[in-house]
PDB file of N, CA and C in Angstrom:
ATOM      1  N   UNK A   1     -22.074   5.237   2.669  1.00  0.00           N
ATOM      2  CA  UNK A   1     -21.016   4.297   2.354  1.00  0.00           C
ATOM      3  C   UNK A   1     -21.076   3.135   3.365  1.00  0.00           C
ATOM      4  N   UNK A   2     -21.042   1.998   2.504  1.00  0.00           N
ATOM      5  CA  UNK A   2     -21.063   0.750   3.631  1.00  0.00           C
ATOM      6  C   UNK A   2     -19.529   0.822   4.722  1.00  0.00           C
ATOM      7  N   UNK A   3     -19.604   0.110   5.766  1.00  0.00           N
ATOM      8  CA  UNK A   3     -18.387  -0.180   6.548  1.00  0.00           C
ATOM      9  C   UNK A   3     -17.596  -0.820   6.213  1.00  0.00           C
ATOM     10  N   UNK A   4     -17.483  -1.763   5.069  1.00  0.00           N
ATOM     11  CA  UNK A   4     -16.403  -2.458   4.730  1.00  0.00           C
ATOM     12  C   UNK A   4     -15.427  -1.612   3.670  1.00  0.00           C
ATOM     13  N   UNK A   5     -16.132  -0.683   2.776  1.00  0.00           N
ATOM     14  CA  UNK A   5     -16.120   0.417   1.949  1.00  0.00           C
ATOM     15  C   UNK A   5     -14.953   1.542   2.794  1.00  0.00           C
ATOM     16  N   UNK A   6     -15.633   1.950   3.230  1.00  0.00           N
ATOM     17  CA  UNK A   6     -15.032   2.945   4.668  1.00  0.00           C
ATOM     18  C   UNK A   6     -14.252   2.451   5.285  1.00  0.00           C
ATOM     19  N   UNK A   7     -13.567   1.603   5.557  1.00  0.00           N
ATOM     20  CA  UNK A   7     -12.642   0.755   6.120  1.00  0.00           C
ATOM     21  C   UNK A   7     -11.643   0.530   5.804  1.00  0.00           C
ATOM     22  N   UNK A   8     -11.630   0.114   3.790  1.00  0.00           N
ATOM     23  CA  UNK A   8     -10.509   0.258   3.115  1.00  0.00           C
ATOM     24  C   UNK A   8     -10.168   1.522   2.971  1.00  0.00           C
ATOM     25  N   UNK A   9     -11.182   2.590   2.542  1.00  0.00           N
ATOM     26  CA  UNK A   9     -10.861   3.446   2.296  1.00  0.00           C
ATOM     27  C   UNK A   9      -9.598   4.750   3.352  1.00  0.00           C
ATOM     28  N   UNK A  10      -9.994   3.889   4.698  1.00  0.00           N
ATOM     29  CA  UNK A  10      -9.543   5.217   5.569  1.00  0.00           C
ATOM     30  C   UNK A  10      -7.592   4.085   5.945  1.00  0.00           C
ATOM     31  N   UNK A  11      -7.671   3.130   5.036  1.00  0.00           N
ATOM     32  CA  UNK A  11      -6.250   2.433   5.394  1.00  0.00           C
ATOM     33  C   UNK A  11      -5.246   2.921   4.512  1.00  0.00           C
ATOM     34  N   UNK A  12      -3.888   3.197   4.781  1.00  0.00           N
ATOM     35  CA  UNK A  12      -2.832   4.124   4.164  1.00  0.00           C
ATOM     36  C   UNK A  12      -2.382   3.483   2.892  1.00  0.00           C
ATOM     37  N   UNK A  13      -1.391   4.219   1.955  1.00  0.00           N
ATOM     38  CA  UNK A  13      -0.623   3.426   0.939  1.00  0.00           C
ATOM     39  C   UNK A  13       0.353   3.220   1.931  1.00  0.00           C
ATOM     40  N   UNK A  14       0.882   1.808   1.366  1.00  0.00           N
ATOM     41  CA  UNK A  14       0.356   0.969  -0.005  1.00  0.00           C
ATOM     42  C   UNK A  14      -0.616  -0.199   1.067  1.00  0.00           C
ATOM     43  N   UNK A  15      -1.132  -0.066   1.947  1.00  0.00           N
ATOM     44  CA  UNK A  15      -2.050  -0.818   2.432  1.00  0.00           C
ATOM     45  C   UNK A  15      -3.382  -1.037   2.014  1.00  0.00           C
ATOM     46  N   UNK A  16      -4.151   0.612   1.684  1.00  0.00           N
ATOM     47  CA  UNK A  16      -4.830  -0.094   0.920  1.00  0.00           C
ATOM     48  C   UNK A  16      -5.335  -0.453  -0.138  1.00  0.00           C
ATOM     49  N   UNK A  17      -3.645  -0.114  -1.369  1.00  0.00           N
ATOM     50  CA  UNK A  17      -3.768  -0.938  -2.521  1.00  0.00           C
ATOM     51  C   UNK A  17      -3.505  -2.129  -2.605  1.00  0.00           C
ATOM     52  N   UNK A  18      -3.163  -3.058  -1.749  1.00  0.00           N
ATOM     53  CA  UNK A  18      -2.927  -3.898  -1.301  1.00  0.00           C
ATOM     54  C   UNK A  18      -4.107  -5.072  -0.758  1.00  0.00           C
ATOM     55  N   UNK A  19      -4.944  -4.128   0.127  1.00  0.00           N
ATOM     56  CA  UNK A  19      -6.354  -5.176   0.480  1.00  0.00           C
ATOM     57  C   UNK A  19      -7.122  -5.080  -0.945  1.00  0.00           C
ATOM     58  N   UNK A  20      -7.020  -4.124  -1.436  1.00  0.00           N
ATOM     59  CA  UNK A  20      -8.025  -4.051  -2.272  1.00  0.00           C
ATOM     60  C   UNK A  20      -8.042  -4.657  -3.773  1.00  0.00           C
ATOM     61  N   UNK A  21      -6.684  -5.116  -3.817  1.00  0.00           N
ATOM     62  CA  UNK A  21      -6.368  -5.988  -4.451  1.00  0.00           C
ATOM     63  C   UNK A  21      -6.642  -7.342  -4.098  1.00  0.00           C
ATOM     64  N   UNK A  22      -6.457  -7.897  -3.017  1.00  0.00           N
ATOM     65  CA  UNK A  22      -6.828  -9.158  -2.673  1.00  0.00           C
ATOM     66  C   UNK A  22      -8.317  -9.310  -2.444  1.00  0.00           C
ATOM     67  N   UNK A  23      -8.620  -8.305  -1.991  1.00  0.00           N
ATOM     68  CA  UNK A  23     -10.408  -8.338  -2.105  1.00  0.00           C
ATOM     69  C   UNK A  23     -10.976  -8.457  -3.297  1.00  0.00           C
ATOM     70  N   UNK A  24     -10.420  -8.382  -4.462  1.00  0.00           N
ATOM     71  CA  UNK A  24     -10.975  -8.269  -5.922  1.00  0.00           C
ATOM     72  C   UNK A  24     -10.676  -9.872  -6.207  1.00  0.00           C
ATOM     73  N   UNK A  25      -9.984 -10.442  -5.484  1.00  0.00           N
ATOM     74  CA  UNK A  25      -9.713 -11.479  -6.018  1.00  0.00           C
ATOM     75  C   UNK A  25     -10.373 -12.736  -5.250  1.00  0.00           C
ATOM     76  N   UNK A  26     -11.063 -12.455  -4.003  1.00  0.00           N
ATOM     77  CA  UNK A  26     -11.583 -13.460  -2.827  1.00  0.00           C
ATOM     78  C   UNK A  26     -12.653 -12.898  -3.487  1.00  0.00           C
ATOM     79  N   UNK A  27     -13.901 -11.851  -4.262  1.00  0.00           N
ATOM     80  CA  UNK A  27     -14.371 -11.782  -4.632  1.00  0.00           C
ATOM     81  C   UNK A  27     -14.978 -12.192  -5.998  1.00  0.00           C
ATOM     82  N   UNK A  28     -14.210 -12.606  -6.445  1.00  0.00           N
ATOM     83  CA  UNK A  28     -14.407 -13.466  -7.761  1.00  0.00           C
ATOM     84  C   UNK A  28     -15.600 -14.368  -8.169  1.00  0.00           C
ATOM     85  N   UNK A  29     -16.550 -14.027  -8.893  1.00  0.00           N
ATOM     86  CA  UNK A  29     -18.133 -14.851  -8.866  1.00  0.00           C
ATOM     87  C   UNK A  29     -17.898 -16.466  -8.365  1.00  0.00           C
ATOM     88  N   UNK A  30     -16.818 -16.992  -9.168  1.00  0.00           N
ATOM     89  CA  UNK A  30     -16.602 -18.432  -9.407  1.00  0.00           C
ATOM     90  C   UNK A  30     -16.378 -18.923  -7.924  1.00  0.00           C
ATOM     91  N   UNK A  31     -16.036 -17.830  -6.628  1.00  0.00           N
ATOM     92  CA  UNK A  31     -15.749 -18.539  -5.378  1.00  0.00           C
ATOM     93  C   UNK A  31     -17.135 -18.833  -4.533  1.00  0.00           C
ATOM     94  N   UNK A  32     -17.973 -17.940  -4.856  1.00  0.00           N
ATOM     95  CA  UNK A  32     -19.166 -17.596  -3.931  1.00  0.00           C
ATOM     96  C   UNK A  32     -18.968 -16.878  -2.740  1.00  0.00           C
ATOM     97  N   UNK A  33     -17.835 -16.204  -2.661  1.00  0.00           N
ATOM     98  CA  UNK A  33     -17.877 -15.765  -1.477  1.00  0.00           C
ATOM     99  C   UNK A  33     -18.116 -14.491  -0.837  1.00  0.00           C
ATOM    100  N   UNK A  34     -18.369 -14.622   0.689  1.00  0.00           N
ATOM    101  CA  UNK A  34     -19.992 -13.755   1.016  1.00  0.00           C
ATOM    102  C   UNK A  34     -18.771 -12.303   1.537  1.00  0.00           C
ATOM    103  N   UNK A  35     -18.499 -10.968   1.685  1.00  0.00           N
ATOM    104  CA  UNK A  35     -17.661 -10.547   2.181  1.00  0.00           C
ATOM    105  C   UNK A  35     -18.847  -9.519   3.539  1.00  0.00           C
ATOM    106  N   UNK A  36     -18.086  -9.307   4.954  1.00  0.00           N
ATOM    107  CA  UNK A  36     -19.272  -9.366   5.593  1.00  0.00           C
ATOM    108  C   UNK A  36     -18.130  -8.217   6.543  1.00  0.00           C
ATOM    109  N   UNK A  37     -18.342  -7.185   7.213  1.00  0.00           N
ATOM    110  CA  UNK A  37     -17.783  -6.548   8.178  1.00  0.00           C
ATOM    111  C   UNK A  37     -17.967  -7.067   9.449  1.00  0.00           C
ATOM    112  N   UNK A  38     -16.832  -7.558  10.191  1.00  0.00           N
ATOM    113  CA  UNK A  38     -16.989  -8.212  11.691  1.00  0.00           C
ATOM    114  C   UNK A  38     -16.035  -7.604  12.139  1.00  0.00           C
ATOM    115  N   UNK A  39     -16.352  -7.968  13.858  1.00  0.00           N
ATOM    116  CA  UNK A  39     -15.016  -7.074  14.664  1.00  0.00           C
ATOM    117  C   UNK A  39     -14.534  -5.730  13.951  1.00  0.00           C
ATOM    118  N   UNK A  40     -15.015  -5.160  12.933  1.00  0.00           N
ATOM    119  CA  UNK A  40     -14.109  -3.587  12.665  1.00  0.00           C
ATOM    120  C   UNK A  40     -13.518  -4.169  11.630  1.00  0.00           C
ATOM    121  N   UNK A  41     -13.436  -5.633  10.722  1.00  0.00           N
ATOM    122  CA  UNK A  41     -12.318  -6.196   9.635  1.00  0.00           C
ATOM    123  C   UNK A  41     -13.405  -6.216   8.897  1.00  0.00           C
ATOM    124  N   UNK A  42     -12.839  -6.777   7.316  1.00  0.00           N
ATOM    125  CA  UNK A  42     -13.585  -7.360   6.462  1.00  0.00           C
ATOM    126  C   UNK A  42     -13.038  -8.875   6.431  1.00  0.00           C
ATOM    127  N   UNK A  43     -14.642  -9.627   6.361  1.00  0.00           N
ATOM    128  CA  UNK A  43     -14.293 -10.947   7.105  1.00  0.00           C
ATOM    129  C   UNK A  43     -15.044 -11.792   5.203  1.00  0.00           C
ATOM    130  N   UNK A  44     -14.797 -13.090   5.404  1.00  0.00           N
ATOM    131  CA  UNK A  44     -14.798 -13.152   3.963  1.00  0.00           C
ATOM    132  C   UNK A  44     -15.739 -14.860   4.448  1.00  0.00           C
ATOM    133  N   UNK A  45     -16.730 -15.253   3.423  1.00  0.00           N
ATOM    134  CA  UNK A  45     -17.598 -16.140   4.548  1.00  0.00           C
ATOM    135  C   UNK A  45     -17.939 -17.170   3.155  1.00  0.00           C
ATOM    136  N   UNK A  46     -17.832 -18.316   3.297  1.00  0.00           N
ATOM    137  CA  UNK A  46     -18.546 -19.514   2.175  1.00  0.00           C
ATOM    138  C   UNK A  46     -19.392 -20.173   2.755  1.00  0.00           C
ATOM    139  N   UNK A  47     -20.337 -20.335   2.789  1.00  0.00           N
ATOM    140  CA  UNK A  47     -21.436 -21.519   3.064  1.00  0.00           C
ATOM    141  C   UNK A  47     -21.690 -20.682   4.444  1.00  0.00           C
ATOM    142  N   UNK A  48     -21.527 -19.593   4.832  1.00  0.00           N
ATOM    143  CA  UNK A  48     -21.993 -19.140   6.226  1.00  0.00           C
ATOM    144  C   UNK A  48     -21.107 -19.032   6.794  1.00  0.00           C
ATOM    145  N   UNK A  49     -19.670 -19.744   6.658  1.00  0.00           N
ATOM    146  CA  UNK A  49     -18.839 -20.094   7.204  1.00  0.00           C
ATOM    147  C   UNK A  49     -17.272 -19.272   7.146  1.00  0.00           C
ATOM    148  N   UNK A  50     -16.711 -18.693   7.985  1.00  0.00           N
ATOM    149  CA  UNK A  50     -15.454 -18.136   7.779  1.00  0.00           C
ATOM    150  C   UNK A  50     -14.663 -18.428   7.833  1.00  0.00           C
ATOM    151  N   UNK A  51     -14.109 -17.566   6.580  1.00  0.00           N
ATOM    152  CA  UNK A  51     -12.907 -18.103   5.455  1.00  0.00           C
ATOM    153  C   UNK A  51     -11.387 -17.308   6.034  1.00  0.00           C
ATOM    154  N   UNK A  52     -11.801 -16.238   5.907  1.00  0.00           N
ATOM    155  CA  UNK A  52     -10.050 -15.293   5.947  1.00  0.00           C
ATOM    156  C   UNK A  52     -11.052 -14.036   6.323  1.00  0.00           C
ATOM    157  N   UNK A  53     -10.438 -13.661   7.064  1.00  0.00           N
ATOM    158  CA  UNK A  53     -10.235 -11.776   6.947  1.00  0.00           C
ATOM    159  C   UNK A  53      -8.716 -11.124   6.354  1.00  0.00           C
ATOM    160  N   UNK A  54      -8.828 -10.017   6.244  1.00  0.00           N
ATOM    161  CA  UNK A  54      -7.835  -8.924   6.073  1.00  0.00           C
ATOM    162  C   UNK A  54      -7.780  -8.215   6.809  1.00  0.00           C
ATOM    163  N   UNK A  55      -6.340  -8.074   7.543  1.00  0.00           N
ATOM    164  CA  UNK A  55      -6.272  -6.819   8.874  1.00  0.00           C
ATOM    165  C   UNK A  55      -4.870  -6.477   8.631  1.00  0.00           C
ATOM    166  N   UNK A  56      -4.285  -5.300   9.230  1.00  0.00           N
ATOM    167  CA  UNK A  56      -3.117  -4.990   9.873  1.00  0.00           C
ATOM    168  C   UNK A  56      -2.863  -4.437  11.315  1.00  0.00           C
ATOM    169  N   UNK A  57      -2.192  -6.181  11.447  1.00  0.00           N
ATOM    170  CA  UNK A  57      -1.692  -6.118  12.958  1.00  0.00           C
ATOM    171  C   UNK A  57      -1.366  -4.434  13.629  1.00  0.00           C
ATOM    172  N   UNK A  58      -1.330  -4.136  14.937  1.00  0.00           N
ATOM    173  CA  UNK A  58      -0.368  -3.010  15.485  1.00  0.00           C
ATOM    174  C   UNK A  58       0.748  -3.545  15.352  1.00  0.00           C
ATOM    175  N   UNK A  59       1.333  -2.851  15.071  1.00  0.00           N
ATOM    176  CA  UNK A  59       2.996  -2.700  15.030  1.00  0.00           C
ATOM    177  C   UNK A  59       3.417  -3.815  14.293  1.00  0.00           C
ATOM    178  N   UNK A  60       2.771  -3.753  13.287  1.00  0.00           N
ATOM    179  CA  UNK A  60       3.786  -4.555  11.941  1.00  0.00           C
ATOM    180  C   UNK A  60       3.490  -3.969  10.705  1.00  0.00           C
ATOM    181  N   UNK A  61       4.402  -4.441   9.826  1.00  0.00           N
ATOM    182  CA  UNK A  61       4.085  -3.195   8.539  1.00  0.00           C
ATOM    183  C   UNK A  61       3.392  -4.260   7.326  1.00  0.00           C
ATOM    184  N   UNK A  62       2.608  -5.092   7.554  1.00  0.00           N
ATOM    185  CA  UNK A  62       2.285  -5.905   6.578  1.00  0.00           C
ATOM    186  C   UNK A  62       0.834  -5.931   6.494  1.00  0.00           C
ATOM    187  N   UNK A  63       0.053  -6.065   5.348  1.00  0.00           N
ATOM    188  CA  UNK A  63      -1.257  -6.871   5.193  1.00  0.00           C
ATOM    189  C   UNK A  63      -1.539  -8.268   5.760  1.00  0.00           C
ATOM    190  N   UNK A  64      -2.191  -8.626   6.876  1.00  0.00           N
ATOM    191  CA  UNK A  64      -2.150  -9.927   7.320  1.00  0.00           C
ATOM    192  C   UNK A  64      -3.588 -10.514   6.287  1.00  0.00           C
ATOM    193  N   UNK A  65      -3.496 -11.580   5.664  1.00  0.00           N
ATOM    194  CA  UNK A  65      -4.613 -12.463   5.018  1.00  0.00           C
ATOM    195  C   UNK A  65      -4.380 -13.442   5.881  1.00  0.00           C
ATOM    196  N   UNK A  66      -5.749 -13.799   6.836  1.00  0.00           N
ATOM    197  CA  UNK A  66      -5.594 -14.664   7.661  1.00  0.00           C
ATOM    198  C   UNK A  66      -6.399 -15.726   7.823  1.00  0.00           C
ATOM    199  N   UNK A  67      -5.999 -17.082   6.756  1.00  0.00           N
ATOM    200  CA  UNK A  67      -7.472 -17.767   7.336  1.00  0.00           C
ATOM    201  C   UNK A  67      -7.357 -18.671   8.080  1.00  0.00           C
ATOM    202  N   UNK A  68      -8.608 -18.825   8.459  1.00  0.00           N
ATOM    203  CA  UNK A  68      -9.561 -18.841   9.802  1.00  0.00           C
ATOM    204  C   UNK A  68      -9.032 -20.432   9.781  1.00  0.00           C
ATOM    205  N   UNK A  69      -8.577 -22.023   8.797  1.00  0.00           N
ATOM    206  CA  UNK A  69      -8.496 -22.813   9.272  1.00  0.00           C
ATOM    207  C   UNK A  69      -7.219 -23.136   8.551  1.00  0.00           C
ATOM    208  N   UNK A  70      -6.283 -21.697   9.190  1.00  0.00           N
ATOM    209  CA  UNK A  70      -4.759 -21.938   8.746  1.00  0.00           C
ATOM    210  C   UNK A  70      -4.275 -23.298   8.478  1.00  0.00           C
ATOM    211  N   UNK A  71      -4.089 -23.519   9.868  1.00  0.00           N
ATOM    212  CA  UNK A  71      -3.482 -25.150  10.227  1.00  0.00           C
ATOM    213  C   UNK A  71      -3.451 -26.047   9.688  1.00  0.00           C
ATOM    214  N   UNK A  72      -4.633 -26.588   9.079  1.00  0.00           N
ATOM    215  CA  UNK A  72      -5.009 -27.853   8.335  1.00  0.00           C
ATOM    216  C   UNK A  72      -4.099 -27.021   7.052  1.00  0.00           C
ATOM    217  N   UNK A  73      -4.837 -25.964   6.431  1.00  0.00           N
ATOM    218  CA  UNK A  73      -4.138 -25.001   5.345  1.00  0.00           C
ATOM    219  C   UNK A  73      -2.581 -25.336   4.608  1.00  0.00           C
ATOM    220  N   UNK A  74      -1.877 -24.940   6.102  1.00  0.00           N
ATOM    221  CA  UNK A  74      -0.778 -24.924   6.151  1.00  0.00           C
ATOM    222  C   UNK A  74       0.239 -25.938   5.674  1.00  0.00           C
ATOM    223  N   UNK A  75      -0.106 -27.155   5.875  1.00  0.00           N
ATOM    224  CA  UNK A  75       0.302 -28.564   5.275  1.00  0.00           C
ATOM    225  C   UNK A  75       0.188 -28.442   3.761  1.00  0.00           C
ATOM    226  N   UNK A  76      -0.478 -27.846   3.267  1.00  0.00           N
ATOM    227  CA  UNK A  76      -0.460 -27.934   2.166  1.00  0.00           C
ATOM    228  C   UNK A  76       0.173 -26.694   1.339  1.00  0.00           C
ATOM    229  N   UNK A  77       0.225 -25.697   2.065  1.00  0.00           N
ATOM    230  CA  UNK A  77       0.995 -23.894   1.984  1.00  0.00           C
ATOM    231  C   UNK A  77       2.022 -23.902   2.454  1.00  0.00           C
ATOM    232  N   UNK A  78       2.933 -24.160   3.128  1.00  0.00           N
ATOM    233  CA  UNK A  78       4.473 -23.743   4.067  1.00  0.00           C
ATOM    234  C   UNK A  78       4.528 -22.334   3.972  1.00  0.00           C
ATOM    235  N   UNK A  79       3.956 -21.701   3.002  1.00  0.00           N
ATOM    236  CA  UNK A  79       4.322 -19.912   3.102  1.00  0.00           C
ATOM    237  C   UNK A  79       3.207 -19.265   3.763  1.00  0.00           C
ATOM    238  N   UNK A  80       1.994 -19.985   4.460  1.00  0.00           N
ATOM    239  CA  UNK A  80       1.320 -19.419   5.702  1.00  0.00           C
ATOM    240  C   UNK A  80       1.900 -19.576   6.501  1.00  0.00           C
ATOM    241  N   UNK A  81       1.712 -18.770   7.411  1.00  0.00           N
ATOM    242  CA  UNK A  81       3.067 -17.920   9.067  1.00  0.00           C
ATOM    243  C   UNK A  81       1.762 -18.500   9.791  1.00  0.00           C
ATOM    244  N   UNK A  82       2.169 -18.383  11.202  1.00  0.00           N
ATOM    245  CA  UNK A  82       1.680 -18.780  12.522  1.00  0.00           C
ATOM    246  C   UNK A  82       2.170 -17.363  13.023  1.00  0.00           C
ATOM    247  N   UNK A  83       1.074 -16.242  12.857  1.00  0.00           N
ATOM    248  CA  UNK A  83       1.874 -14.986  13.789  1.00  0.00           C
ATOM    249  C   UNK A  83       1.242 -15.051  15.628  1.00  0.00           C
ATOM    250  N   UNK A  84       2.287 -14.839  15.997  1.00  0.00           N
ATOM    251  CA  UNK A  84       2.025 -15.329  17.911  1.00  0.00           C
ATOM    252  C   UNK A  84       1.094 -16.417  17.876  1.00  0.00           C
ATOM    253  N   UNK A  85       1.574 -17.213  17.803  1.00  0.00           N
ATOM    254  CA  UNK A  85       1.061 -18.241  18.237  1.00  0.00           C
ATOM    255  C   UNK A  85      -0.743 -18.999  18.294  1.00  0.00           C
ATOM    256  N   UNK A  86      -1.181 -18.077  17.005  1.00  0.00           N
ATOM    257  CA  UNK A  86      -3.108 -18.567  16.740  1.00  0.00           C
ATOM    258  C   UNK A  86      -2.927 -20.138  16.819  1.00  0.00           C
ATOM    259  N   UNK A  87      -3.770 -20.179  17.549  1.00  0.00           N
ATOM    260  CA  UNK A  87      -4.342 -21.832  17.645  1.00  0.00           C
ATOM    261  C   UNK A  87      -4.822 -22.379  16.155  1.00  0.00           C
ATOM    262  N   UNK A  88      -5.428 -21.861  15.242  1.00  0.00           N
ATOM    263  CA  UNK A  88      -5.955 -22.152  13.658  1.00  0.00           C
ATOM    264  C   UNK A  88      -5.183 -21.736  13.097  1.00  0.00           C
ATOM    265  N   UNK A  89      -5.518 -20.206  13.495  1.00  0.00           N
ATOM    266  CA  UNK A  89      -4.987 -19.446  11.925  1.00  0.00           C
ATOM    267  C   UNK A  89      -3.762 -19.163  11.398  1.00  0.00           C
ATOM    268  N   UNK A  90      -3.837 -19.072  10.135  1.00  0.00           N
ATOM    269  CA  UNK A  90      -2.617 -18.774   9.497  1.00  0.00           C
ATOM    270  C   UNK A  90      -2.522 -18.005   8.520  1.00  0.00           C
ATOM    271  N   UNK A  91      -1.755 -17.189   8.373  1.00  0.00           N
ATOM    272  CA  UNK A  91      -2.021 -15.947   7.178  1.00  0.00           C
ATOM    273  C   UNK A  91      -1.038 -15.635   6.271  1.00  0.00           C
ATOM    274  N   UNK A  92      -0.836 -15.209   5.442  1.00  0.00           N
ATOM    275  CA  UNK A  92       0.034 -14.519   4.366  1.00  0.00           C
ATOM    276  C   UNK A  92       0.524 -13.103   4.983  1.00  0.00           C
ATOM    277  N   UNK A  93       1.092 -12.932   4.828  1.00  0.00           N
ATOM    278  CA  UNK A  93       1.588 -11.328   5.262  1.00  0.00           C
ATOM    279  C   UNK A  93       1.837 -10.785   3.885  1.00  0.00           C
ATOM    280  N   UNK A  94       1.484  -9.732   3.728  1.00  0.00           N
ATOM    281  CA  UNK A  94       2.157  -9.104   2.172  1.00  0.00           C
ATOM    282  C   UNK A  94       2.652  -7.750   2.915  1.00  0.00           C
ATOM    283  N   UNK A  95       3.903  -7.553   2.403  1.00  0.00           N
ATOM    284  CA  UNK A  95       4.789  -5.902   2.663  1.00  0.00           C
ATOM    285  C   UNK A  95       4.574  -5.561   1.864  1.00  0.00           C
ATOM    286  N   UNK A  96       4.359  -5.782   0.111  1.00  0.00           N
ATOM    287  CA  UNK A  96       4.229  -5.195  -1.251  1.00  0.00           C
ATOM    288  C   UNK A  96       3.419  -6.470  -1.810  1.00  0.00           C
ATOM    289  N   UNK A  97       2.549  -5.467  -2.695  1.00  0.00           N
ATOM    290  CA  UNK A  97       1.417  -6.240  -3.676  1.00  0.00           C
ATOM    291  C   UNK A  97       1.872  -6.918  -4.694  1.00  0.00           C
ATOM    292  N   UNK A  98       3.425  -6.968  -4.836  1.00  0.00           N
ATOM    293  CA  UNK A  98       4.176  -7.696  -5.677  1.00  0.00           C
ATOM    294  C   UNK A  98       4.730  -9.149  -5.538  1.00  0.00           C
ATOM    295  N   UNK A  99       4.845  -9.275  -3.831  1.00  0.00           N
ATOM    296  CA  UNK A  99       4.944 -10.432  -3.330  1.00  0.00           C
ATOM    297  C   UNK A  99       4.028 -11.410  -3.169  1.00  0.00           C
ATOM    298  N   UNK A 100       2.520 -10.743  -3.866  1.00  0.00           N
ATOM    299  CA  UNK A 100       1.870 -11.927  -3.739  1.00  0.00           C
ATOM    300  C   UNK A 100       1.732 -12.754  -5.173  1.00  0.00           C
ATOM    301  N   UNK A 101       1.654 -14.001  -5.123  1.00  0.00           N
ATOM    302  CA  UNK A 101       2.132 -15.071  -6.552  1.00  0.00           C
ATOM    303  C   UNK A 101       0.225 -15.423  -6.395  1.00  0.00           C
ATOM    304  N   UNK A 102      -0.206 -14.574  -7.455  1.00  0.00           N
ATOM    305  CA  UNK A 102      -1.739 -14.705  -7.711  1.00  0.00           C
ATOM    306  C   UNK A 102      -2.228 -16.284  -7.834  1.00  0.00           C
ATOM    307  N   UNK A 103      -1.260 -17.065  -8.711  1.00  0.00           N
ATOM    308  CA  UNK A 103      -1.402 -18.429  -8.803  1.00  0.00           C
ATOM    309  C   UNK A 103      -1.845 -19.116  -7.367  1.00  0.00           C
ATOM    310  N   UNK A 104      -0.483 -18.524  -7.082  1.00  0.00           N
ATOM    311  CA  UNK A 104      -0.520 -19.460  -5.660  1.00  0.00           C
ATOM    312  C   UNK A 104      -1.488 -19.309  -4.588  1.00  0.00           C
ATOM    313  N   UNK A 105      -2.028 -18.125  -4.498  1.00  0.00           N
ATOM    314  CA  UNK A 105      -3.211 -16.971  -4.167  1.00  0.00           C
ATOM    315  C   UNK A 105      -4.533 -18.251  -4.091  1.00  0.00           C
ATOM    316  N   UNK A 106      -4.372 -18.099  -5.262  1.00  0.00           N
ATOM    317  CA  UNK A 106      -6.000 -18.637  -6.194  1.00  0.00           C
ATOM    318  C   UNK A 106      -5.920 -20.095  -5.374  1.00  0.00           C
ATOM    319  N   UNK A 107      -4.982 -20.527  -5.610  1.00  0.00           N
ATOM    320  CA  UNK A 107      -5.192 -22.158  -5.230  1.00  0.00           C
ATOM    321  C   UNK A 107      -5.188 -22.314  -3.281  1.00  0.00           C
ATOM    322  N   UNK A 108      -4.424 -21.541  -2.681  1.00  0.00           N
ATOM    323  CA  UNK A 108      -5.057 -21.551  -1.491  1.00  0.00           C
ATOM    324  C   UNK A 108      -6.105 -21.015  -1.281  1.00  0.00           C
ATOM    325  N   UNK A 109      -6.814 -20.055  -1.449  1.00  0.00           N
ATOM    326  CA  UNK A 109      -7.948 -20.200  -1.648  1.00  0.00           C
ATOM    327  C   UNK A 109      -9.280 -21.231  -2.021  1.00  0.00           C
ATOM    328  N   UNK A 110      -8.901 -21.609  -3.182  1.00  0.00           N
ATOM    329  CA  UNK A 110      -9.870 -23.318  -3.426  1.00  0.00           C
ATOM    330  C   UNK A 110      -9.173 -24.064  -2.293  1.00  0.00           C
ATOM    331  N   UNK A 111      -8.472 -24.309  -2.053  1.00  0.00           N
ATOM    332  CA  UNK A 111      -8.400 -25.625  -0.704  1.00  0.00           C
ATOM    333  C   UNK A 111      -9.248 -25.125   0.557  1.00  0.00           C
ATOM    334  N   UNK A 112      -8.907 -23.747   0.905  1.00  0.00           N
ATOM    335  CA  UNK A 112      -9.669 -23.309   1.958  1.00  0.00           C
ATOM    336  C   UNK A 112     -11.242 -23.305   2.121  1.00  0.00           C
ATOM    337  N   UNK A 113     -11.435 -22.976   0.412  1.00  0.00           N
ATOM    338  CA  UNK A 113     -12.782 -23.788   0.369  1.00  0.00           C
ATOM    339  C   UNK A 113     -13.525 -24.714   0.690  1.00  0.00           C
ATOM    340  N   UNK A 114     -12.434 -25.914  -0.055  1.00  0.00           N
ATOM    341  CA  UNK A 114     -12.842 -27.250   0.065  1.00  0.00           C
ATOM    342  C   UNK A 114     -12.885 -27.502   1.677  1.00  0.00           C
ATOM    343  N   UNK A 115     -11.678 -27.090   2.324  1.00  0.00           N
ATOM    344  CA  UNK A 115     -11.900 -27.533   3.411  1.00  0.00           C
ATOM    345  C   UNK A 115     -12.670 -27.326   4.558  1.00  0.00           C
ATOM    346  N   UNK A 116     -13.249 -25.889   4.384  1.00  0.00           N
ATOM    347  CA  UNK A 116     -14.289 -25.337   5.214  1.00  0.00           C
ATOM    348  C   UNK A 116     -15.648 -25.883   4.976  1.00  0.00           C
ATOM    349  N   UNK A 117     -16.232 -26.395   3.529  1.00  0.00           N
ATOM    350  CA  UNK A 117     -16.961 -26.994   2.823  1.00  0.00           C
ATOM    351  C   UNK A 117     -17.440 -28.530   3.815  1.00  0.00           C
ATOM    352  N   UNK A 118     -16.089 -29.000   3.943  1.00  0.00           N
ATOM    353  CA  UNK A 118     -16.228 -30.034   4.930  1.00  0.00           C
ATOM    354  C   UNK A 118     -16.903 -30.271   6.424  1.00  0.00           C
ATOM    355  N   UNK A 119     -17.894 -30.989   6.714  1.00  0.00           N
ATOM    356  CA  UNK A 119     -17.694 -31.105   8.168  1.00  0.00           C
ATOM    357  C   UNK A 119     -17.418 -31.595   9.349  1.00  0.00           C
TER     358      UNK A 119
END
């Protein structure tokens, strides 16, 4: 079994019906995107370049989706968080797989694209 495989697998409900839901969806042919195990996460990569991982913080009860060039992101998202204070990043937190608005999902995603795309 690969490590990214093994990774979801050994994370609790509803955590990891939860990544594994959003992983089906950062996976999507139409994004190109590369999904790659770093640091112990699953790290999610376009053009070589990283996009978001999926983790859960210690001591919080949420799915963090965190990408890597929140900030710029964020101007255009208001519902990406700044958790302690990351210099970039910015992430979604999900407590339930219900709170995430797939729409809204999808389209931060294409910006994060575009903008990593950039140099």
């Amino acid at each position: 079994m690969n490590p990214i495989d093994s990774y979801f697998l050994r994370q609790q409900e509803p955590y990891q019906s939860m990544m594994l839901y959003v992983r089906s969806l950062l996976l999507k042919p139409s994004f190109g995107i590369v999904e790659k195990h770093k640091y112990g996460i699953p790290f999610y990569y376009v053009n070589s370049k990283p996009l978001c991982y999926l983790n859960i913080l210690k001591g919080t009860d949420f799915v963090d989706i965190a990408f890597v060039k929140g900030a710029v992101l964020q101007e255009y998202f208001p519902v990406l968080k700044d958790y302690k204070n990351r210099k970039n990043t910015r992430s979604l937190q999900l407590t339930k797989i219900e709170d995430l608005d797939e729409i809204e999902f999808i389209e931060i995603i294409k910006i994060a694209i575009e903008i990593n795309s950039k140099k």
